[in-house]
Protein backbone atom coordinates (compact mmCIF):
# COMPACT_ATOMS: atom_id res chain seq x y z
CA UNK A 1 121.97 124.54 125.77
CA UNK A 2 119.41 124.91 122.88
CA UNK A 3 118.39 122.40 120.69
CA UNK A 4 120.17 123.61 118.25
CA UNK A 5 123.30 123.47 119.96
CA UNK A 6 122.88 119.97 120.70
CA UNK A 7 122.84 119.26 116.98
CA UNK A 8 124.70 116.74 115.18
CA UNK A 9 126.50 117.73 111.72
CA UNK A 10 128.31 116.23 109.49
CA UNK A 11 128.97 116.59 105.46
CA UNK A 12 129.35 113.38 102.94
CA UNK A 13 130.77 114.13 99.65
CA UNK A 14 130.58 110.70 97.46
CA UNK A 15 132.75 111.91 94.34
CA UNK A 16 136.02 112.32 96.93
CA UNK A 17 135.20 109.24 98.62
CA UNK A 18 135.01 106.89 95.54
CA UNK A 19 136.90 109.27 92.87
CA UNK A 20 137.03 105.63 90.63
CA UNK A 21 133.66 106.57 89.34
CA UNK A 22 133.87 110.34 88.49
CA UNK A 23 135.16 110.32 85.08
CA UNK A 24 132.19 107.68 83.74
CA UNK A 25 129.81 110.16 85.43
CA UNK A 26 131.40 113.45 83.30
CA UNK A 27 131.38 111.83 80.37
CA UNK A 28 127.72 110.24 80.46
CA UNK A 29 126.96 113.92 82.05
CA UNK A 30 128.37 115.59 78.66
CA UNK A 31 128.08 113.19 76.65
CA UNK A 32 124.67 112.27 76.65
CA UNK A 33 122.67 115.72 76.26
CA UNK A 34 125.22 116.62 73.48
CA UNK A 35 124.43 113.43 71.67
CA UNK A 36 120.44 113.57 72.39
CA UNK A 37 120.64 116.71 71.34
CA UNK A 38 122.79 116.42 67.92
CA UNK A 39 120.16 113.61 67.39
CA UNK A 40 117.27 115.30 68.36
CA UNK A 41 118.08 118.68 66.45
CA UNK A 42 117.83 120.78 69.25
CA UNK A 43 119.16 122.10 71.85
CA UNK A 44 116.36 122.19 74.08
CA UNK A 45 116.28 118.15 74.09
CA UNK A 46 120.23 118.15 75.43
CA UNK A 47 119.75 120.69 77.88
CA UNK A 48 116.68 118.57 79.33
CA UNK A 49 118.98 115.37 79.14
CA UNK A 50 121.61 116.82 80.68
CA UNK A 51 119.24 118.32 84.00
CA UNK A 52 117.92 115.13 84.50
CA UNK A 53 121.08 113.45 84.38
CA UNK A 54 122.21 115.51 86.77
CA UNK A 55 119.55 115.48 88.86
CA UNK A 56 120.05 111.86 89.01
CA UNK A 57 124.06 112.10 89.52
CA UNK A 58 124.07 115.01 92.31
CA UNK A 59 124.38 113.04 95.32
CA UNK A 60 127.34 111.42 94.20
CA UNK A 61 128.55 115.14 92.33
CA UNK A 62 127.67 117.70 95.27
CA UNK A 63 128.32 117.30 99.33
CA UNK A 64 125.22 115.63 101.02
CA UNK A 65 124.69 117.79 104.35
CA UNK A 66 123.17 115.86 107.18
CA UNK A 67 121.87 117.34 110.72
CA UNK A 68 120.13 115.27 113.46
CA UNK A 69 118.86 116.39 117.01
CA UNK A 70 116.51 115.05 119.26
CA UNK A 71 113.86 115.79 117.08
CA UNK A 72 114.39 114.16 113.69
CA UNK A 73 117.22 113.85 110.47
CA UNK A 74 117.59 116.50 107.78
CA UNK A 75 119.21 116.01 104.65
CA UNK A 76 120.11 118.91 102.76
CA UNK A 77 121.51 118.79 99.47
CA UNK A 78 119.37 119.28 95.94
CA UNK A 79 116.25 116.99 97.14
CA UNK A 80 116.39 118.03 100.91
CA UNK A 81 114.25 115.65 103.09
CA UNK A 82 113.28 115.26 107.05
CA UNK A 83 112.00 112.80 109.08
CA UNK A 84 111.26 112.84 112.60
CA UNK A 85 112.64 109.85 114.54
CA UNK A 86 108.67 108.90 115.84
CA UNK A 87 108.00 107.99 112.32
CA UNK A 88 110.77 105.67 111.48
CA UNK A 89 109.76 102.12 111.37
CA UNK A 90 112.11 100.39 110.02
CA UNK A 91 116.42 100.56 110.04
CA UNK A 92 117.98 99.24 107.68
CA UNK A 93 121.87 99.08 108.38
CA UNK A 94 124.59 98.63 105.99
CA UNK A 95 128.18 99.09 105.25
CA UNK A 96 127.90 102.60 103.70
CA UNK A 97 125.00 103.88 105.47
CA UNK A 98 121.65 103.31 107.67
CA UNK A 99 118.37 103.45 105.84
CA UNK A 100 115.97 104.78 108.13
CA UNK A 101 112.13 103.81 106.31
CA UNK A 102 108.72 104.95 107.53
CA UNK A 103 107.59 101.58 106.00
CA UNK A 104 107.42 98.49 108.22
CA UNK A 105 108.48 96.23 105.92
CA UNK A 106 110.80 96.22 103.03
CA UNK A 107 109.29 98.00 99.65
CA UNK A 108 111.04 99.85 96.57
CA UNK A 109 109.23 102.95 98.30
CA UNK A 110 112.24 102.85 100.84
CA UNK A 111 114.32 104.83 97.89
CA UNK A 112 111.64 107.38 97.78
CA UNK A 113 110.10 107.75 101.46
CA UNK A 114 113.09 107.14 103.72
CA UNK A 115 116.34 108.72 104.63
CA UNK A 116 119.56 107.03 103.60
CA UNK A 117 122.30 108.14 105.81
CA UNK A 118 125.99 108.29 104.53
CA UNK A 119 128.38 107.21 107.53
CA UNK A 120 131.51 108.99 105.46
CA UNK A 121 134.41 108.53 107.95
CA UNK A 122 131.38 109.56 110.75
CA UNK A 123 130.36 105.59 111.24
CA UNK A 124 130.59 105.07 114.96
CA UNK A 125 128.70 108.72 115.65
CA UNK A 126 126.06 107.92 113.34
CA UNK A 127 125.10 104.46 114.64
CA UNK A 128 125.50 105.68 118.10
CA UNK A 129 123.24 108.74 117.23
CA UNK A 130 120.27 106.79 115.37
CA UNK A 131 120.75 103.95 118.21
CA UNK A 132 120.21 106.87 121.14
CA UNK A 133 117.01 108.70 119.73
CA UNK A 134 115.59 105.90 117.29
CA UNK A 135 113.00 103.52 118.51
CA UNK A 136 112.81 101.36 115.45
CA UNK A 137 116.31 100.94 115.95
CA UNK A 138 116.18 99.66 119.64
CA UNK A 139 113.33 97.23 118.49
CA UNK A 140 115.23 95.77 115.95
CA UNK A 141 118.21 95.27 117.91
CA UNK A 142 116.07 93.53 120.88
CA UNK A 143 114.20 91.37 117.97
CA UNK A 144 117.38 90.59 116.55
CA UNK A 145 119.00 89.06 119.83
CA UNK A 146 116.15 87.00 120.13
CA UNK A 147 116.06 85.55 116.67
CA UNK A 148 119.95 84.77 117.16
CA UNK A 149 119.22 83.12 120.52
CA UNK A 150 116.09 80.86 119.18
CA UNK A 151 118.12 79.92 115.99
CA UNK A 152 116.27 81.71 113.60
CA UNK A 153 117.95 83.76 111.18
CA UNK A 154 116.77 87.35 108.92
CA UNK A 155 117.26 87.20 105.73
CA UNK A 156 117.73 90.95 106.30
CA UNK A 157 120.25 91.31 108.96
């Protein structure tokens, strides 16, 4: 088998799994560039209101495709990113997803330099996947197990 048999895929798309929130995000996605641009006088402005709105929106508007492997994560959607698993150094679990940060520690850079991955209705495969090829998440787990057993507790766990 290749390594690109042995590849892990699986699609998230946010709008179907919390529908609740879709018609706020239409109307603030049409409304707002057709107001900015009434006000503005042109429509240059609304058209550059409504790309960056949606720019902002499309992980929650379009399916997030995810692929892992031995090698690293790939998310592919409108801001694609990768990471290999060597530079993780920090995962971050959650009830939605795993953060998985090349920063040690916690910083607002997490947003912008790590990978958050969606479980979807995927949760046990993903953990088990970032728990089999992720060191950072190994670490953490031993770390955590001792912290438990001393008494001490993370204000992060």
């Amino acid at each position: 088998m290749t390594d690109e048999q042995l590849a892990y895929r699986w699609t998230v798309h946010l709008a179907r799994q919390m529908p609740e929130r879709l018609p706020v995000v239409v109307l603030v996605l049409l409304g707002a560039p057709l107001l900015g641009g009434m006000l503005m006088g042109h429509w240059l402005f609304g058209l550059v209101a409504f790309w960056m709105l949606f720019s902002a929106t499309a992980d929650y508007l379009l399916p997030i495709r995810y692929e892992a492997d031995a090698q690293g994560v790939r998310q592919r959607g409108l801001a694609p990113r990768v990471m290999r698993w060597e530079q993780v150094k920090r995962v971050v679990w959650g009830e939605q997803g795993v953060l998985l940060s090349p920063l040690a520690h916690p910083s607002r850079l997490d947003a912008y330099r790590g990978i958050f991955l969606w479980y979807g209705d995927q949760r046990e495969q993903i953990e088990q996947l970032v728990r089999a090829y992720c060191r950072a998440a190994e670490s953490q787990s031993k770390s955590a197990r001792k912290k438990r057993k001393r008494g001490e507790v993370s204000r992060y766990a």
